[in-house]
PDB file of N, CA and C in Angstrom:
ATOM      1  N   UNK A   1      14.504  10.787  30.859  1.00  0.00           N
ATOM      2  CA  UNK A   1      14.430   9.902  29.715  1.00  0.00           C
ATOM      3  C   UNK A   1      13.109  10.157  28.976  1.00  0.00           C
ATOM      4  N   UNK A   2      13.302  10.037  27.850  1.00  0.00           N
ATOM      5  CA  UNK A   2      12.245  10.215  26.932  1.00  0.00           C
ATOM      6  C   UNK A   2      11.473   9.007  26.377  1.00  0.00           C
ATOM      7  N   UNK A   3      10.204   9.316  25.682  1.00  0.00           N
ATOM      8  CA  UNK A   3       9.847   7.930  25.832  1.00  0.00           C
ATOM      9  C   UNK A   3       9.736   8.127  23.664  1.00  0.00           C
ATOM     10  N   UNK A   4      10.622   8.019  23.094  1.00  0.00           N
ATOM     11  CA  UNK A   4      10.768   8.795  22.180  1.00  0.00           C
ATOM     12  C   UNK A   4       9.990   8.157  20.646  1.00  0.00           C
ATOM     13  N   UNK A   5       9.431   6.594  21.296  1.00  0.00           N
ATOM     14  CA  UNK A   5       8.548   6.345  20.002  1.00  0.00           C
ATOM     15  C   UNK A   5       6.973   7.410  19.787  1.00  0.00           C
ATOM     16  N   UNK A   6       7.288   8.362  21.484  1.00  0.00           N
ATOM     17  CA  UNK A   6       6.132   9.394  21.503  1.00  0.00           C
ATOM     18  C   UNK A   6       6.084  10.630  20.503  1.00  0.00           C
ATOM     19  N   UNK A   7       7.652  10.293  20.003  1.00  0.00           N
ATOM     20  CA  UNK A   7       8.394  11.800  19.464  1.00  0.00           C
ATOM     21  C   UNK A   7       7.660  12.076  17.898  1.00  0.00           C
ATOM     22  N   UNK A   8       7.036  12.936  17.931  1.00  0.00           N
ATOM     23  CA  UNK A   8       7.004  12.904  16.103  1.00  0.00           C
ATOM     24  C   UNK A   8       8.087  13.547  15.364  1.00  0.00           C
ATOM     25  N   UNK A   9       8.896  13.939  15.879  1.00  0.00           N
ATOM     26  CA  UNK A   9      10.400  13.851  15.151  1.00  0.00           C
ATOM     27  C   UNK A   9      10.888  12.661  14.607  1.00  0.00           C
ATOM     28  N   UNK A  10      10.978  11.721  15.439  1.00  0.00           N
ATOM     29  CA  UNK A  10      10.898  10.172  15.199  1.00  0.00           C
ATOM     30  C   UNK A  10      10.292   9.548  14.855  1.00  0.00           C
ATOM     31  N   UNK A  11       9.008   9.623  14.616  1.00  0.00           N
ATOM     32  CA  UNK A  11       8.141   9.168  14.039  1.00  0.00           C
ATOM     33  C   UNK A  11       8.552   9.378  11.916  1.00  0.00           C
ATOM     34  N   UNK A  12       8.839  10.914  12.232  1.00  0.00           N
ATOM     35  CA  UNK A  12       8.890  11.541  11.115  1.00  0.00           C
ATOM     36  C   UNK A  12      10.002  10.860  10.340  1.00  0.00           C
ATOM     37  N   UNK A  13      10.963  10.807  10.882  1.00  0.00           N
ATOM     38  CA  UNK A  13      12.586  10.759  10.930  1.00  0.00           C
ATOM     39  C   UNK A  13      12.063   8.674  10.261  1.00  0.00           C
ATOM     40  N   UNK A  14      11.404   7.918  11.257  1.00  0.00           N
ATOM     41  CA  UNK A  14      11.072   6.772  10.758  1.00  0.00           C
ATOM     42  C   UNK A  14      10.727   6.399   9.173  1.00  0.00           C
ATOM     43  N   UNK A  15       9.626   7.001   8.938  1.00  0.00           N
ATOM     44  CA  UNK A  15       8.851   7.374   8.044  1.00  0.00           C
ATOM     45  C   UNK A  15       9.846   7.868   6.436  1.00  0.00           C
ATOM     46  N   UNK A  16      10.673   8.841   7.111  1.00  0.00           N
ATOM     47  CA  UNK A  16      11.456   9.443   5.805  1.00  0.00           C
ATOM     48  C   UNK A  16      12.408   8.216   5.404  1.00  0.00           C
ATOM     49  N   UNK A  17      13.216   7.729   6.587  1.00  0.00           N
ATOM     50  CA  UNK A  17      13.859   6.172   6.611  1.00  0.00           C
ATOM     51  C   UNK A  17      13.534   5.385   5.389  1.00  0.00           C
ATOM     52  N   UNK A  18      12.284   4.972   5.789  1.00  0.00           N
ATOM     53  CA  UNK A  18      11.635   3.776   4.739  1.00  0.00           C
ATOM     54  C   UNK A  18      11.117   4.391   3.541  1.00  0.00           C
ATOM     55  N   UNK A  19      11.006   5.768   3.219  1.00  0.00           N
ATOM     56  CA  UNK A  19      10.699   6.468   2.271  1.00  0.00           C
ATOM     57  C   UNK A  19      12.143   6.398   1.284  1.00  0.00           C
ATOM     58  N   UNK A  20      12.843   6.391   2.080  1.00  0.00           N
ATOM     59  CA  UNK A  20      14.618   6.416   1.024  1.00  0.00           C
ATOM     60  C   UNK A  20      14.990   5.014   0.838  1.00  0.00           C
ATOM     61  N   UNK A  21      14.613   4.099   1.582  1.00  0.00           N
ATOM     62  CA  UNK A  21      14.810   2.320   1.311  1.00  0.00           C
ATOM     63  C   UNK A  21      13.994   2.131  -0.112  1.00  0.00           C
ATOM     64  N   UNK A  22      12.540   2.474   0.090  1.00  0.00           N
ATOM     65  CA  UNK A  22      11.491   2.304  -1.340  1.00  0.00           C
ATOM     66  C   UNK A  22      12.531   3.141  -2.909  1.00  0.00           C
ATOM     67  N   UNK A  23      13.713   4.266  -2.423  1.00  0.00           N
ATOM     68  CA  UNK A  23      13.766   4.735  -3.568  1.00  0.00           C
ATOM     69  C   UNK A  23      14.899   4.658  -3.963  1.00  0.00           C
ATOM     70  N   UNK A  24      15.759   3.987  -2.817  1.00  0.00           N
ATOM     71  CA  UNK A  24      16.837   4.530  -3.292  1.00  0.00           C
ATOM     72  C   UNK A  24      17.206   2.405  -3.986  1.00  0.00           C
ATOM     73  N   UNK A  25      15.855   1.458  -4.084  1.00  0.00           N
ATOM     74  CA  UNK A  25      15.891   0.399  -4.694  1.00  0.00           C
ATOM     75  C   UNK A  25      15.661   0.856  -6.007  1.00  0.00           C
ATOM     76  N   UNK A  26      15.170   2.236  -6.329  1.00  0.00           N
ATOM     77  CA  UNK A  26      15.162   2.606  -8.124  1.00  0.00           C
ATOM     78  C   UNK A  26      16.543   2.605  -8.491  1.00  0.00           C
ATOM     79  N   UNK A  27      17.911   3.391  -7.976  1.00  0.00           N
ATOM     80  CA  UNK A  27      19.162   3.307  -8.257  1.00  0.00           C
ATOM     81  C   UNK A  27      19.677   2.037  -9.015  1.00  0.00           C
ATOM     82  N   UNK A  28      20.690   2.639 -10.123  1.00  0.00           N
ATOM     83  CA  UNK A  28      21.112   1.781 -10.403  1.00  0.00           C
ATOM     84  C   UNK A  28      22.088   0.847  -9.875  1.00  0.00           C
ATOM     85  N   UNK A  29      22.141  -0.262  -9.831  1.00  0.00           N
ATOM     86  CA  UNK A  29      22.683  -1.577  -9.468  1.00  0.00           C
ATOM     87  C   UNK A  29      24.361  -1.448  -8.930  1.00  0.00           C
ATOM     88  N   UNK A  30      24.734  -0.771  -9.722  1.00  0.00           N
ATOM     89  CA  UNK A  30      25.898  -0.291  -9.349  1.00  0.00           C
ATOM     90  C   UNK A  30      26.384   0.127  -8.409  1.00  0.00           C
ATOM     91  N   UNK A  31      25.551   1.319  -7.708  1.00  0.00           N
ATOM     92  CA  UNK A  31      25.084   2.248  -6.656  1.00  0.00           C
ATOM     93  C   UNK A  31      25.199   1.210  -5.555  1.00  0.00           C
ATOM     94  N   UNK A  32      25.098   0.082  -5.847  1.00  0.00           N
ATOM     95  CA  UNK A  32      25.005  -0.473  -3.965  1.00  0.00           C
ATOM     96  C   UNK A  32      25.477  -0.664  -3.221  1.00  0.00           C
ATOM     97  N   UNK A  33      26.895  -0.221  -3.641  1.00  0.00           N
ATOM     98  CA  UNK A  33      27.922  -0.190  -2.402  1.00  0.00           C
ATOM     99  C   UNK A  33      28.509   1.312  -2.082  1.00  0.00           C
ATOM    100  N   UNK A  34      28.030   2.068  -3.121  1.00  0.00           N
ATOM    101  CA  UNK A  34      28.160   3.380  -2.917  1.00  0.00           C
ATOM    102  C   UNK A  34      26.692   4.481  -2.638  1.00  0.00           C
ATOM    103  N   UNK A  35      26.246   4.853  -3.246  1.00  0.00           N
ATOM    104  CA  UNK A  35      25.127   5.993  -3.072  1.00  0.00           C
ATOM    105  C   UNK A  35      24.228   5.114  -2.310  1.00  0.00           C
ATOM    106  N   UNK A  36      23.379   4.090  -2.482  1.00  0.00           N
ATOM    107  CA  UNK A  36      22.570   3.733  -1.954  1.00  0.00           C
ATOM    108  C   UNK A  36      22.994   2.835  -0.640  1.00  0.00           C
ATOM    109  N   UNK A  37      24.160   2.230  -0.565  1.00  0.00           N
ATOM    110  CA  UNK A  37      24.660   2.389   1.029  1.00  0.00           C
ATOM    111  C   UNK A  37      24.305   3.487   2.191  1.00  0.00           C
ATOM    112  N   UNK A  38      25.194   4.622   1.391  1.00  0.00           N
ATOM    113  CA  UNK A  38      25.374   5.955   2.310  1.00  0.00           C
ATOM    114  C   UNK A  38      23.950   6.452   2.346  1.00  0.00           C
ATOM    115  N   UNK A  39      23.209   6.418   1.211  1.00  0.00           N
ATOM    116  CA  UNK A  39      21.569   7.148   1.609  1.00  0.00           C
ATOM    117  C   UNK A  39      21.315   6.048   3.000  1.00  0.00           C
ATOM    118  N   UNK A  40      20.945   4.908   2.990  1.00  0.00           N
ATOM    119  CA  UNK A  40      20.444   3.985   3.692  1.00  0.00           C
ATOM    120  C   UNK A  40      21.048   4.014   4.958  1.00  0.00           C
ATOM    121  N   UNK A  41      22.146   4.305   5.218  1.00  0.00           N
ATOM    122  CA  UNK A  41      22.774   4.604   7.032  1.00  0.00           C
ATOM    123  C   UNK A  41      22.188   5.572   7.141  1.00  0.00           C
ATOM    124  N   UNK A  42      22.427   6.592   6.129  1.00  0.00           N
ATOM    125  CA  UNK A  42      21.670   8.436   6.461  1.00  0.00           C
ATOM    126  C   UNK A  42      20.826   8.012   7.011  1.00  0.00           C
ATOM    127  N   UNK A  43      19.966   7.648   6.622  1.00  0.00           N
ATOM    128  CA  UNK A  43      18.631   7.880   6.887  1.00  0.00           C
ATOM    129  C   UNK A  43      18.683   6.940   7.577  1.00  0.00           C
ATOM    130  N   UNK A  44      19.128   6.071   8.542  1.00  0.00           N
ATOM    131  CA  UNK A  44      18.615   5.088   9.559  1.00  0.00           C
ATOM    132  C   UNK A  44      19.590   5.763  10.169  1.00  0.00           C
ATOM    133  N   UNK A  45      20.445   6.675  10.381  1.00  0.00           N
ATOM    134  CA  UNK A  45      20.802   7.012  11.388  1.00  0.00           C
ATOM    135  C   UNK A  45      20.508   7.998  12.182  1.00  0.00           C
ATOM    136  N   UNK A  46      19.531   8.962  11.510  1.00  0.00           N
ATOM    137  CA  UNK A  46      18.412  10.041  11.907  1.00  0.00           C
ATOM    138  C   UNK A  46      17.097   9.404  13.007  1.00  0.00           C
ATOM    139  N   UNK A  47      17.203   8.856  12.461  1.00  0.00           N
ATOM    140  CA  UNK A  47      15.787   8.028  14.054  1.00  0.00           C
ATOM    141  C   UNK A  47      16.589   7.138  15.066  1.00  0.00           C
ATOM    142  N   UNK A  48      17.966   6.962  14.884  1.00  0.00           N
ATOM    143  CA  UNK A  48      18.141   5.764  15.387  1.00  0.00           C
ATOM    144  C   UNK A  48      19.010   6.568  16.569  1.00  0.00           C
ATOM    145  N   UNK A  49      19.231   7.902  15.929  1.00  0.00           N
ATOM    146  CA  UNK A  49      20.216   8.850  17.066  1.00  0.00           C
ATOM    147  C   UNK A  49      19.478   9.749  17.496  1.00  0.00           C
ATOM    148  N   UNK A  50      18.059  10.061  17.259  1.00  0.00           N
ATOM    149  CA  UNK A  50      17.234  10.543  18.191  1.00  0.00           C
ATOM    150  C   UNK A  50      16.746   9.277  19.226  1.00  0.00           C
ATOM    151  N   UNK A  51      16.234   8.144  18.950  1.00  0.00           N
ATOM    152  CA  UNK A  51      16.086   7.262  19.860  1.00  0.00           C
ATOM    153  C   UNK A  51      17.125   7.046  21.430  1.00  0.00           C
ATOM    154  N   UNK A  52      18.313   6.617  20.214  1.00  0.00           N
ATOM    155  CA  UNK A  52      19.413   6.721  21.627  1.00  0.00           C
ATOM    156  C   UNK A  52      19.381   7.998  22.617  1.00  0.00           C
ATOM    157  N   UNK A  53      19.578   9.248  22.167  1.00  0.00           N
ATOM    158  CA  UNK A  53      19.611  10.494  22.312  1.00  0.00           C
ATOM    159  C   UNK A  53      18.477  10.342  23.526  1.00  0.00           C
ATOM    160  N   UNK A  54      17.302  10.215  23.379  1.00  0.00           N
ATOM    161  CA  UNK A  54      16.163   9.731  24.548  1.00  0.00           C
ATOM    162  C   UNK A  54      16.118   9.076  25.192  1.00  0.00           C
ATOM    163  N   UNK A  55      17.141   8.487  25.336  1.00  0.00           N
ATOM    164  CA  UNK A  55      17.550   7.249  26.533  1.00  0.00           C
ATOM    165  C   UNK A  55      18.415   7.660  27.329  1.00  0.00           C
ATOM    166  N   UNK A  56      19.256   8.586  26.705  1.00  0.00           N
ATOM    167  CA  UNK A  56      20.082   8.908  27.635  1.00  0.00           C
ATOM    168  C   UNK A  56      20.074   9.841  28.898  1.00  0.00           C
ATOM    169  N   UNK A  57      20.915   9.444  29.671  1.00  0.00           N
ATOM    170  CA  UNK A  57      20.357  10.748  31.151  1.00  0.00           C
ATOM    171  C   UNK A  57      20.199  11.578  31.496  1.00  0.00           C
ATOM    172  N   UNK A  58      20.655  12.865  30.600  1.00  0.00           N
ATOM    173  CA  UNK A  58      20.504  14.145  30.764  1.00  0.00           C
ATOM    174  C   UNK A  58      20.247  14.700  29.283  1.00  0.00           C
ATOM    175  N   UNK A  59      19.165  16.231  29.500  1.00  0.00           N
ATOM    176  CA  UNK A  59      19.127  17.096  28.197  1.00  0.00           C
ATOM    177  C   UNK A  59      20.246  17.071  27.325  1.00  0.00           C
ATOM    178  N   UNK A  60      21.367  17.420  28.142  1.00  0.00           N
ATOM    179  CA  UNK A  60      22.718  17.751  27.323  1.00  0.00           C
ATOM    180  C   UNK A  60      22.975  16.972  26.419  1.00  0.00           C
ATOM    181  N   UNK A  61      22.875  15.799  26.791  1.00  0.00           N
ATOM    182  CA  UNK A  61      23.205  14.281  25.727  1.00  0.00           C
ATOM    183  C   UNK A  61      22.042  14.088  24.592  1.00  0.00           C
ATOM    184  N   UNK A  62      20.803  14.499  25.448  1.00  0.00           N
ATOM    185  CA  UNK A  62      19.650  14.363  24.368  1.00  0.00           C
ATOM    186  C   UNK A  62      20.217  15.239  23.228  1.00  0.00           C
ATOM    187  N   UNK A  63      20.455  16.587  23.463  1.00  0.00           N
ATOM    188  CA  UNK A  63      20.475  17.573  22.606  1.00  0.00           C
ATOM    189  C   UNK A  63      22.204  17.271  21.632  1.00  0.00           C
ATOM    190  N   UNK A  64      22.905  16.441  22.326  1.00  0.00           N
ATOM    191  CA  UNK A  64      23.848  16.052  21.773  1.00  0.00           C
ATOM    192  C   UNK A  64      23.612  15.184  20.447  1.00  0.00           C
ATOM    193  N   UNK A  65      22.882  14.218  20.626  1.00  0.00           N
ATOM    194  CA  UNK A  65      21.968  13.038  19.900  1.00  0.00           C
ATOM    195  C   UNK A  65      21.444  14.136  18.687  1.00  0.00           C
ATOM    196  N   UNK A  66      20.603  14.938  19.344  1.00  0.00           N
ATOM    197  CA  UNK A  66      19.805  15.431  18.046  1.00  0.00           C
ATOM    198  C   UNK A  66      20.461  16.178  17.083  1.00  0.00           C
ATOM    199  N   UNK A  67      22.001  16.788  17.653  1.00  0.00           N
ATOM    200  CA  UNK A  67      23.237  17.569  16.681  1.00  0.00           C
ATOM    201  C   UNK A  67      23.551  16.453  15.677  1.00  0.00           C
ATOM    202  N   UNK A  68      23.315  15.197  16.177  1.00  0.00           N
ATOM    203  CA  UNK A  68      24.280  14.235  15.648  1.00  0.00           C
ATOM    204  C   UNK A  68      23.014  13.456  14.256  1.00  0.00           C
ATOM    205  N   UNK A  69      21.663  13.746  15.255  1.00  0.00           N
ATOM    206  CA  UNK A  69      20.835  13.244  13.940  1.00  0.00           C
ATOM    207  C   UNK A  69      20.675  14.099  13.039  1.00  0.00           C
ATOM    208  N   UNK A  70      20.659  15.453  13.433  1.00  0.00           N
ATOM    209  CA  UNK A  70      20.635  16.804  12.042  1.00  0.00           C
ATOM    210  C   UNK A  70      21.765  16.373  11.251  1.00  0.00           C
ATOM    211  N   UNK A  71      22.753  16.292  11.400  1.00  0.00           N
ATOM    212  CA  UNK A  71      24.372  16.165  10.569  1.00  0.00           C
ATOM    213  C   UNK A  71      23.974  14.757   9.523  1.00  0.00           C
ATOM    214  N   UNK A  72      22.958  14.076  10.044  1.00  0.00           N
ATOM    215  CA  UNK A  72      22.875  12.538   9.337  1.00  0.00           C
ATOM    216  C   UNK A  72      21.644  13.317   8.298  1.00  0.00           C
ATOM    217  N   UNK A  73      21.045  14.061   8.778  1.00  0.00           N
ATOM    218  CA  UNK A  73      20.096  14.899   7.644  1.00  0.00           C
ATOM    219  C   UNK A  73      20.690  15.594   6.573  1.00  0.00           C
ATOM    220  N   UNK A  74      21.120  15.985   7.049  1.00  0.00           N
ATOM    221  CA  UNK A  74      22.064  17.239   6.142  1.00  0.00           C
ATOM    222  C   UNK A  74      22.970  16.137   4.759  1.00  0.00           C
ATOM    223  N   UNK A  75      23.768  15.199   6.145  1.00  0.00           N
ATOM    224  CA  UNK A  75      24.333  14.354   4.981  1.00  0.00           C
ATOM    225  C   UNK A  75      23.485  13.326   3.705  1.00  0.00           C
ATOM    226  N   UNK A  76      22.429  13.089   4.594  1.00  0.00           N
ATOM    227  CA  UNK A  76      21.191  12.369   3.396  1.00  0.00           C
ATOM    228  C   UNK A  76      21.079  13.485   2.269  1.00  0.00           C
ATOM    229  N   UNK A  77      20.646  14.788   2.552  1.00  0.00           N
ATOM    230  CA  UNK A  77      20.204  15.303   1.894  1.00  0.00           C
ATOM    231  C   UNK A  77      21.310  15.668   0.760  1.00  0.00           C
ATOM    232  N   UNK A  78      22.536  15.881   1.137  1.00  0.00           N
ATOM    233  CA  UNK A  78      24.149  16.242  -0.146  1.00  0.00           C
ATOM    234  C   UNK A  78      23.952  14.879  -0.874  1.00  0.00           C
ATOM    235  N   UNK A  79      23.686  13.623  -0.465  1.00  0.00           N
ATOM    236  CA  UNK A  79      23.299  12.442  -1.316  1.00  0.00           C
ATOM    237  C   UNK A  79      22.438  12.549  -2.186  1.00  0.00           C
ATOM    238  N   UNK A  80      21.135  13.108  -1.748  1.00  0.00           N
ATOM    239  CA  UNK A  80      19.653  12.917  -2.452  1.00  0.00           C
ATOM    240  C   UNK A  80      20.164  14.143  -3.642  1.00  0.00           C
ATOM    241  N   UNK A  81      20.895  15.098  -3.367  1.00  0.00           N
ATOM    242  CA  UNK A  81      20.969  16.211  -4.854  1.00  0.00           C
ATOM    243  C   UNK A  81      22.255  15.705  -5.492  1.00  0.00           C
ATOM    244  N   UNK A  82      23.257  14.824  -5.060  1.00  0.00           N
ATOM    245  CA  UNK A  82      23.978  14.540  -5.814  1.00  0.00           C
ATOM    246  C   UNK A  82      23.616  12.799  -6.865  1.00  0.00           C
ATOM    247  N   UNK A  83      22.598  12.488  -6.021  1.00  0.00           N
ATOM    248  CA  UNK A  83      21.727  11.295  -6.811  1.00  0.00           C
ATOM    249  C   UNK A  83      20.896  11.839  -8.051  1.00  0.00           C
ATOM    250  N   UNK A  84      20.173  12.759  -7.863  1.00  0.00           N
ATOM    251  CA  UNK A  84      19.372  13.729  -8.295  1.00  0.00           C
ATOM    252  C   UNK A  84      19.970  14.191  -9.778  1.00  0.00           C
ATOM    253  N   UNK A  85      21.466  15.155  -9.318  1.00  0.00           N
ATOM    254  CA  UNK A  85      22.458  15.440 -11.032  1.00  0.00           C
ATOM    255  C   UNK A  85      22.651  14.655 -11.555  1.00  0.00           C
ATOM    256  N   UNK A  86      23.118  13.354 -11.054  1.00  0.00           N
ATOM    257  CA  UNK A  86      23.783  12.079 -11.610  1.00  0.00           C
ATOM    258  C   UNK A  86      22.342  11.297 -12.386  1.00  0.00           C
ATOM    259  N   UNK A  87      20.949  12.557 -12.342  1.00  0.00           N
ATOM    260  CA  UNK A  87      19.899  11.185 -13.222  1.00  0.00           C
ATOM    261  C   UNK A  87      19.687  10.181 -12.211  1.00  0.00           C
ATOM    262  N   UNK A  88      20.135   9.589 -11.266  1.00  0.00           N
ATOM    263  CA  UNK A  88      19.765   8.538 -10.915  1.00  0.00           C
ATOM    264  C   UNK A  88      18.220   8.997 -10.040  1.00  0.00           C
ATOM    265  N   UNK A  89      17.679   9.544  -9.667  1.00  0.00           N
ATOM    266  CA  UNK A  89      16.477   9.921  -9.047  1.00  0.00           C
ATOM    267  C   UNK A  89      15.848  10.970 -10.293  1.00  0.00           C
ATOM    268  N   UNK A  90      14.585  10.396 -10.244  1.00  0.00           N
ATOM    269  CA  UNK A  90      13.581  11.671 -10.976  1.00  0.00           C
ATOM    270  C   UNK A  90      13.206  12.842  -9.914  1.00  0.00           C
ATOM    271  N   UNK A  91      12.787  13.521 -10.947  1.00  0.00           N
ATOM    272  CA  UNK A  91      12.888  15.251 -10.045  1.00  0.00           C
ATOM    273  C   UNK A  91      11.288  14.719  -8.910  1.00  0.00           C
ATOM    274  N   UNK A  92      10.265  14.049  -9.068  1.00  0.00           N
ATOM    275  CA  UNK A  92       9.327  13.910  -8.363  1.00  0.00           C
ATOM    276  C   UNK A  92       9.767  13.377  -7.142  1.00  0.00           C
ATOM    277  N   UNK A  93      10.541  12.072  -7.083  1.00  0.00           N
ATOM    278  CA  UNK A  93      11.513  11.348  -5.786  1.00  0.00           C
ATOM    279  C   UNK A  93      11.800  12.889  -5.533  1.00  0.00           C
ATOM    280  N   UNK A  94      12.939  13.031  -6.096  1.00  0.00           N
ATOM    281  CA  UNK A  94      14.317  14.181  -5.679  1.00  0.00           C
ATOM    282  C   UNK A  94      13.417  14.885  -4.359  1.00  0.00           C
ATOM    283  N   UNK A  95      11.827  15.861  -5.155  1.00  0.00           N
ATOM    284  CA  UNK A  95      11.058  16.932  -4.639  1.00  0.00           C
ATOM    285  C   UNK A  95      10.515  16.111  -3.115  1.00  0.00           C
ATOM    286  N   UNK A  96      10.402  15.026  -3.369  1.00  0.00           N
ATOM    287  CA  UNK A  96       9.718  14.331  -2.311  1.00  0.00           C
ATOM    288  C   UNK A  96      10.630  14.442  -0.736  1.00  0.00           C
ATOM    289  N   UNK A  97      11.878  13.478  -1.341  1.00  0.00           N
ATOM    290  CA  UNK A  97      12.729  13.430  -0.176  1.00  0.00           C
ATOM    291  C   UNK A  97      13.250  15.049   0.372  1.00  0.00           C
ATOM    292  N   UNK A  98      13.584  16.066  -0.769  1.00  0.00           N
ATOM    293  CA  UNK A  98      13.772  17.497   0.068  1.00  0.00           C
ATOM    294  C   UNK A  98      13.027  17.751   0.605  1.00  0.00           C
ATOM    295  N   UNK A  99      11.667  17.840   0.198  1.00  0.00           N
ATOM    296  CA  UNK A  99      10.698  18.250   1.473  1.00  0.00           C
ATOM    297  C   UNK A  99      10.550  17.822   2.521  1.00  0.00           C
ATOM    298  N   UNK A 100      10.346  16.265   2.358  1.00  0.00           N
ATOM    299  CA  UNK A 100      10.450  15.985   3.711  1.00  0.00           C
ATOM    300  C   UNK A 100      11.991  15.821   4.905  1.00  0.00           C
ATOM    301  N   UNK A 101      12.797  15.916   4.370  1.00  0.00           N
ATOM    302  CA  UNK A 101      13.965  16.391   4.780  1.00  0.00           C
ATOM    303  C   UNK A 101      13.746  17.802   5.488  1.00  0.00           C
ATOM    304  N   UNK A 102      13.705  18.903   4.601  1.00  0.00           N
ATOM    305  CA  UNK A 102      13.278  19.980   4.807  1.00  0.00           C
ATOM    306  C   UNK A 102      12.416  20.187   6.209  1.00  0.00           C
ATOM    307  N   UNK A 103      11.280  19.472   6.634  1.00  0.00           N
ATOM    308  CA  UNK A 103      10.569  19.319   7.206  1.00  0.00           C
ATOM    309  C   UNK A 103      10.706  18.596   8.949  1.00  0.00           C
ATOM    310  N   UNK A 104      11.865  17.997   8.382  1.00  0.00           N
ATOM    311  CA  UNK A 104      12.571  16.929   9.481  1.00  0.00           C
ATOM    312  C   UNK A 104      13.816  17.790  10.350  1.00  0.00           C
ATOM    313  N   UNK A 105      14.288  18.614   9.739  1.00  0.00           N
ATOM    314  CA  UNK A 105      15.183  19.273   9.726  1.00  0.00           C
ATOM    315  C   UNK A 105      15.199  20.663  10.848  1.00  0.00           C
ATOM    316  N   UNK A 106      13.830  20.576  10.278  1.00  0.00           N
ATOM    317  CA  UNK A 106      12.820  22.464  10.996  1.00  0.00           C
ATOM    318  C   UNK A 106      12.938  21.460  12.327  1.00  0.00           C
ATOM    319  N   UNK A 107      12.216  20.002  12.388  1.00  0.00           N
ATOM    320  CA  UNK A 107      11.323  19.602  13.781  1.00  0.00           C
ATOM    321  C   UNK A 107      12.314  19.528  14.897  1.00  0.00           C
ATOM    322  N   UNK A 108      13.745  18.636  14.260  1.00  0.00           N
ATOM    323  CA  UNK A 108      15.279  18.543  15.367  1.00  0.00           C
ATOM    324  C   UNK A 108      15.230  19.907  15.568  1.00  0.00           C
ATOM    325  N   UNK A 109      15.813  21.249  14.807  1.00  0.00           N
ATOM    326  CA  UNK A 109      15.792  22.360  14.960  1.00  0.00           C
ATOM    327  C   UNK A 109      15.340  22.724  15.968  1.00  0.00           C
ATOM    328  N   UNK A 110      14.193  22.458  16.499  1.00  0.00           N
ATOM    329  CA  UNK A 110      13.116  23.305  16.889  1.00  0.00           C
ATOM    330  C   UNK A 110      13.189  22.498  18.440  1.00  0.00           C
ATOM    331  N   UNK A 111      13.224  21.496  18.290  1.00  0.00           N
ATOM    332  CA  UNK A 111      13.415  20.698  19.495  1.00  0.00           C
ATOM    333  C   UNK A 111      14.944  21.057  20.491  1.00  0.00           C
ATOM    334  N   UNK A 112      15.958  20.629  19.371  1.00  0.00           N
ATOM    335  CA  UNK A 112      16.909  21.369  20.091  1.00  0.00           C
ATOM    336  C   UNK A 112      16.978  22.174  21.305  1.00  0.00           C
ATOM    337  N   UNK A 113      16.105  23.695  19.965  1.00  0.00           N
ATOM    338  CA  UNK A 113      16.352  24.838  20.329  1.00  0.00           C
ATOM    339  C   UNK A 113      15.141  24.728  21.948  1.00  0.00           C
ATOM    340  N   UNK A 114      14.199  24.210  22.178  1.00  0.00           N
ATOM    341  CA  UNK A 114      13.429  23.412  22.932  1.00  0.00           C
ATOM    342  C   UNK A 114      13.823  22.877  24.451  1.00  0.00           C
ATOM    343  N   UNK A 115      15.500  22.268  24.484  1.00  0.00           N
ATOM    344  CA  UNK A 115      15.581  21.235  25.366  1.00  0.00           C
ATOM    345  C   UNK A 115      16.351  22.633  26.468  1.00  0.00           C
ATOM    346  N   UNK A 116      15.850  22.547  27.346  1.00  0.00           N
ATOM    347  CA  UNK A 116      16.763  23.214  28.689  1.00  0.00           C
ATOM    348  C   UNK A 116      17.663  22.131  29.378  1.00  0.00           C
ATOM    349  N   UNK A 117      19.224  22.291  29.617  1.00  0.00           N
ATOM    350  CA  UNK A 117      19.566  21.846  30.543  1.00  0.00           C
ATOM    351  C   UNK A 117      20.276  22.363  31.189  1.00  0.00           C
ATOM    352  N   UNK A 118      21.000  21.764  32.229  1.00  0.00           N
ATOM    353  CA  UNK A 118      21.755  22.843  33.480  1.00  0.00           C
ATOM    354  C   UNK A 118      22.891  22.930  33.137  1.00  0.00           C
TER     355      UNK A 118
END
């Protein structure tokens, strides 16, 4: 078991979270049962499935968790460029959240590629 508020994946993954809550309240009003719903699980479901993922009893499951928090990345991120065409995000947001996406993305990656199990 992991002790995973140690993780700076999670940390990171936290961080980007509340970074898409602050922006995705610029959206228009409309958006709130659609785009800014789906951003807002995205992105709380990236820390929230590495967390679980670290609780659980074996690598295999960890590394299961972290397939499952990349896919919640990936899907934030088809949101953030289709928010992005639609005007509803300025290109400074837009640049913000890819990078750090981008960035979040490398760290699961890397961890993954990281976990040994039997």
């Amino acid at each position: 078991m992991h002790r995973y508020k140690e993780l700076k994946v999670w940390q990171k993954a936290i961080d980007l979270a509340v970074e898409v809550y602050r922006i995705t309240e610029k959206l228009p009003k409309e958006e709130r049962f659609g785009l800014i719903s789906q951003m807002n699980r995205a992105a709380v479901s990236i820390p929230s499935n590495i967390a679980e993922g670290a609780g659980r009893n074996t690598e295999k499951d960890f590394n299961n968790f972290l397939g499952m928090a990349l896919g919640s990345s990936f899907e934030l991120d088809t949101q953030v460029i289709i928010s992005n065409r639609l005007d509803y995000l300025n290109d400074q947001d837009f640049q913000i959240l890819e990078n750090e996406l981008e960035h979040l993305q490398n760290m699961i990656a890397k961890l993954k590629m990281s976990i040994k199990f039997q």
